[in-house]
Protein backbone atom coordinates (compact mmCIF):
# COMPACT_ATOMS: atom_id res chain seq x y z
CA UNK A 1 -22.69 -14.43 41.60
CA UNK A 2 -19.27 -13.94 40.71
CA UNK A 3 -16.91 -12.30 43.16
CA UNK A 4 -13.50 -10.93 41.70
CA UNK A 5 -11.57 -8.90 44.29
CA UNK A 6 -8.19 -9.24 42.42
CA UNK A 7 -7.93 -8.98 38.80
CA UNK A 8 -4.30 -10.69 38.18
CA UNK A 9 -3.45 -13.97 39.28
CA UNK A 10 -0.25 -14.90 37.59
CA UNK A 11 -2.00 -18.05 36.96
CA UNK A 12 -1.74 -17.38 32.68
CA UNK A 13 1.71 -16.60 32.81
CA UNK A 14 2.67 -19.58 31.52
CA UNK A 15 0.37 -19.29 28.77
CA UNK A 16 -2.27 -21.56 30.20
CA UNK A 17 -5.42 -20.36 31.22
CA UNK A 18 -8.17 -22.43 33.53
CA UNK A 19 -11.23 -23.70 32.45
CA UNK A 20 -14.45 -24.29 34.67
CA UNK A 21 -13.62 -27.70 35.63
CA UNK A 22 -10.04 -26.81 36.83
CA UNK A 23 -8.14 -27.91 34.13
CA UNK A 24 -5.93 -25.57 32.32
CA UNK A 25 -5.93 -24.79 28.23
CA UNK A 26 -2.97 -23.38 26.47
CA UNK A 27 -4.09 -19.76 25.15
CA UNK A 28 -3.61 -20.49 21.88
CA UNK A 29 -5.91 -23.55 21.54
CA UNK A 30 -8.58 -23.91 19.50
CA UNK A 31 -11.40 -23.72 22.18
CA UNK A 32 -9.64 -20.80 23.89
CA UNK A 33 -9.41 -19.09 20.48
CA UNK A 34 -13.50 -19.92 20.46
CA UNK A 35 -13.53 -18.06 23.73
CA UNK A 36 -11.52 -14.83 22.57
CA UNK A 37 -14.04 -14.69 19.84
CA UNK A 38 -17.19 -14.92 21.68
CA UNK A 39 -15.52 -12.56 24.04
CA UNK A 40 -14.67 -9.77 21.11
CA UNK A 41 -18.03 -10.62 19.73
CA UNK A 42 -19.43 -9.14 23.30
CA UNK A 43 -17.47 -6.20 22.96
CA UNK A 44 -18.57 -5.00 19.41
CA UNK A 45 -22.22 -5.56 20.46
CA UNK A 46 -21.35 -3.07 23.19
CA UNK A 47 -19.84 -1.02 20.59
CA UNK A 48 -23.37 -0.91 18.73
CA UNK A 49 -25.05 -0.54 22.10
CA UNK A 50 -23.31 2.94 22.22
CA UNK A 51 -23.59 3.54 18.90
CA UNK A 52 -27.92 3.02 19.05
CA UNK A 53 -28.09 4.97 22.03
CA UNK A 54 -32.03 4.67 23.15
CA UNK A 55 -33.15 2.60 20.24
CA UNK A 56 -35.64 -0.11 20.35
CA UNK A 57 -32.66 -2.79 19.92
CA UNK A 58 -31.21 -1.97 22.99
CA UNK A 59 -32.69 -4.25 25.64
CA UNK A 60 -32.56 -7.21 23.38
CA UNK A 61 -28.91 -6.73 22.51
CA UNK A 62 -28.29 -6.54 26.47
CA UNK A 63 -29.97 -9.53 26.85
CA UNK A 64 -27.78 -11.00 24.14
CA UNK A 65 -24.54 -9.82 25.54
CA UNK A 66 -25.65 -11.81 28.86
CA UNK A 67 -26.24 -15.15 26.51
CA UNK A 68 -22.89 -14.93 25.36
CA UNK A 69 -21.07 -14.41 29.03
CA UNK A 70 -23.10 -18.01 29.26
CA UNK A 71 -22.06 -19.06 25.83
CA UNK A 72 -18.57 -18.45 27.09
CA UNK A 73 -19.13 -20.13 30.18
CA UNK A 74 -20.21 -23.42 27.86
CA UNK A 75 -17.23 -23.11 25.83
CA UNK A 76 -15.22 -23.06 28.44
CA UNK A 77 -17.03 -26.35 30.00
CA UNK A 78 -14.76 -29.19 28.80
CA UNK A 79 -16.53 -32.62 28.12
CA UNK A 80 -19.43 -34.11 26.23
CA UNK A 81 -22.25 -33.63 28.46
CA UNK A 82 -24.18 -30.50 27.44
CA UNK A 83 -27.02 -30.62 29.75
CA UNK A 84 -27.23 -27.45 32.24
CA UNK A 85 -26.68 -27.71 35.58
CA UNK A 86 -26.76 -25.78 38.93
CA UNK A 87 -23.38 -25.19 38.44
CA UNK A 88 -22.68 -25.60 34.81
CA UNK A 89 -24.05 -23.10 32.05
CA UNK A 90 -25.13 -24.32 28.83
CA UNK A 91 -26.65 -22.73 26.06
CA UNK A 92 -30.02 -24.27 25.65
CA UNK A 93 -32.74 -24.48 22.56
CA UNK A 94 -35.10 -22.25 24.03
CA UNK A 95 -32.22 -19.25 24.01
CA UNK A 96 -32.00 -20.18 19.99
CA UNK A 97 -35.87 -20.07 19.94
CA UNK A 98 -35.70 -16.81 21.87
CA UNK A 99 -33.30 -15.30 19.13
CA UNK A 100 -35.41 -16.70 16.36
CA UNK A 101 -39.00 -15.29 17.51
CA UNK A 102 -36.59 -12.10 17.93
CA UNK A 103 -35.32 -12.13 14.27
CA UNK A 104 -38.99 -13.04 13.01
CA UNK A 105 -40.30 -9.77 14.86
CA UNK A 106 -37.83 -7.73 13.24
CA UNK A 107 -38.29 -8.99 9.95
CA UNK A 108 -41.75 -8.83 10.00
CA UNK A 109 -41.74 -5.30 8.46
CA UNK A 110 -38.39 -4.93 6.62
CA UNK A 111 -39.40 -4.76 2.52
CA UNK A 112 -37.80 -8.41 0.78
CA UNK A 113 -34.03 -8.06 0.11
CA UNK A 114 -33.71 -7.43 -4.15
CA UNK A 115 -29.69 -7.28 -3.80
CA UNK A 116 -26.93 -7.90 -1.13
CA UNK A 117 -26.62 -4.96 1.26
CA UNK A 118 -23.20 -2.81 1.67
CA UNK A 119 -22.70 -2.67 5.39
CA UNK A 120 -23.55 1.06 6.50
CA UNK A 121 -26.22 3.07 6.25
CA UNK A 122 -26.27 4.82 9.92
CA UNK A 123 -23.84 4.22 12.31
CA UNK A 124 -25.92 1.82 14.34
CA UNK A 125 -26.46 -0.32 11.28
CA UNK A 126 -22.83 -0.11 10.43
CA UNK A 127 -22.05 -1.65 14.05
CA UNK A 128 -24.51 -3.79 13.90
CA UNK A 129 -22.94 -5.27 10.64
CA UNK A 130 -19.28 -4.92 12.62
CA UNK A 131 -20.88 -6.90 15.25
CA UNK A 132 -22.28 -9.46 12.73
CA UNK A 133 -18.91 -9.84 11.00
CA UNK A 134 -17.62 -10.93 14.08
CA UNK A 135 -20.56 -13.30 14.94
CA UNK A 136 -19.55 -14.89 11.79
CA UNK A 137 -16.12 -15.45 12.73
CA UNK A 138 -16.66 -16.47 16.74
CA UNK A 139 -19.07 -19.18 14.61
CA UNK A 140 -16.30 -20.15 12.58
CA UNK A 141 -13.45 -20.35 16.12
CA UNK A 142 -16.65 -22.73 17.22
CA UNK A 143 -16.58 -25.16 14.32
CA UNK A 144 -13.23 -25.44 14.34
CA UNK A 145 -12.68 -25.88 18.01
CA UNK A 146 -15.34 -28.70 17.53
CA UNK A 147 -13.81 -30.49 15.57
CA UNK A 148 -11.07 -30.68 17.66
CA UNK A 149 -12.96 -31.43 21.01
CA UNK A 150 -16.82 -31.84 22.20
CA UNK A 151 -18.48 -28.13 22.03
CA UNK A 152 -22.11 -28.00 22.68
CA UNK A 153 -23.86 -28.18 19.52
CA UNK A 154 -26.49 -25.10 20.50
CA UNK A 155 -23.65 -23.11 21.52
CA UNK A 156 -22.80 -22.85 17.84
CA UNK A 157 -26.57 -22.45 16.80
CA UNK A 158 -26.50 -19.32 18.86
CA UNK A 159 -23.72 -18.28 17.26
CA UNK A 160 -25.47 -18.46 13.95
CA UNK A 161 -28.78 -17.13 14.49
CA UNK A 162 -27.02 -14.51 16.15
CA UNK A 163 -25.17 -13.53 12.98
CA UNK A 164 -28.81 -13.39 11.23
CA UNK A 165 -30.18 -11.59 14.12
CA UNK A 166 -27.57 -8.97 13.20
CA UNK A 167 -27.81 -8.60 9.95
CA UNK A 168 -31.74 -7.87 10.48
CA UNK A 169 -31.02 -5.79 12.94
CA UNK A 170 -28.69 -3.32 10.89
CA UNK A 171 -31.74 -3.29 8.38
CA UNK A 172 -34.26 -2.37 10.68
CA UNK A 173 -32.02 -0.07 11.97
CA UNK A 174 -31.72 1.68 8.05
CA UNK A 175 -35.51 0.64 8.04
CA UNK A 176 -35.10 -0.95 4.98
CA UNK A 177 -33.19 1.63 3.14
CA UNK A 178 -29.70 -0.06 2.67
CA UNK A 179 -27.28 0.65 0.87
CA UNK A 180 -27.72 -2.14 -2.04
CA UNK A 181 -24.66 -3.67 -3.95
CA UNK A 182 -24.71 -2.76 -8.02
CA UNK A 183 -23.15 -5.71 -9.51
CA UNK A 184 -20.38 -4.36 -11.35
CA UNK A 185 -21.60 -0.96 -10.89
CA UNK A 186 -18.28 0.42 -10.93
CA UNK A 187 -17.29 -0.83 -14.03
CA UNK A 188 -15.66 1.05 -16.85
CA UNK A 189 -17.02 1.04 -19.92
């Protein structure tokens, strides 16, 4: 359990922040940048949270805001060694498997896309899609802090199913009425 009885430290003052193991990461490096993602990524799921209020999505989405506290625990786990420990929180297959079966339920009833969606519909879908945008680009911080260090390969599968979990929620959500894209509907003549 974590115990925080002080919120500033002074620590980051020098632009540094620590990581798990005790080493410190300038705050504008690529795997803190993955972090700030994952962390904004949190926030706009809380966002749609509000914005669902009792809906069936709910509990899952909670659930998902806890994986990605533990996806930014991993991320902020330097080294190559991915596997979960006591002490060390990885993100694991069976939390991708989890968020597949959980996608697969929800598309189970949606009609088959016949056109990109327009992100909107209600205002649950609408944060949902938010959400989903940012999933996207937390994915994206991933890759690129990867190639710059060793960042746990499911960690960024997570990311990415989550970003398809989304988008299927937001269409359950509109149950299957989205707002469809007209190729150059807008066109004049």
């Amino acid at each position: 359990m974590v115990k925080l009885n002080k919120i500033y430290t002074r620590t980051g003052d020098d632009g540094t922040t620590g990581l798990v193991d005790g080493s410190r990461a300038a705050k504008d490096s690529a795997r803190l940048h993955a972090i700030g993602e994952v962390d904004e990524l949190n926030a706009a799921i809380g966002v749609a949270v509000v914005a669902l209020g009792d809906g069936p999505l709910v509990a899952v989405l909670r659930r998902i805001q806890n994986d990605l506290f533990d996806l930014g625990a991993d991320l902020a786990t330097p080294g190559d060694d991915f596997t979960p420990g006591e002490m060390t929180l990885r993100v694991v297959p069976s939390q991708v498997a989890w968020l597949e079966e959980a996608i697969d339920t929800l598309n189970a009833g949606l009609p088959p896309l016949t056109s990109f969606i327009l992100p909107g519909g209600s205002a649950g879908a609408a944060a949902l899609h938010v959400a989903r945008t940012v999933a996207r680009r937390a994915e994206r911080a991933g890759v690129a802090a990867a190639r710059a260090e060793p960042i746990n390969p499911q960690a960024l599968i997570y990311l990415n199913r989550l970003s398809d979990y989304l988008f299927v929620g937001a269409r359950f959500v509109n149950a299957g009425a989205d707002p469809l894209w007209v190729p150059g509907g807008s066109r004049q003549g």
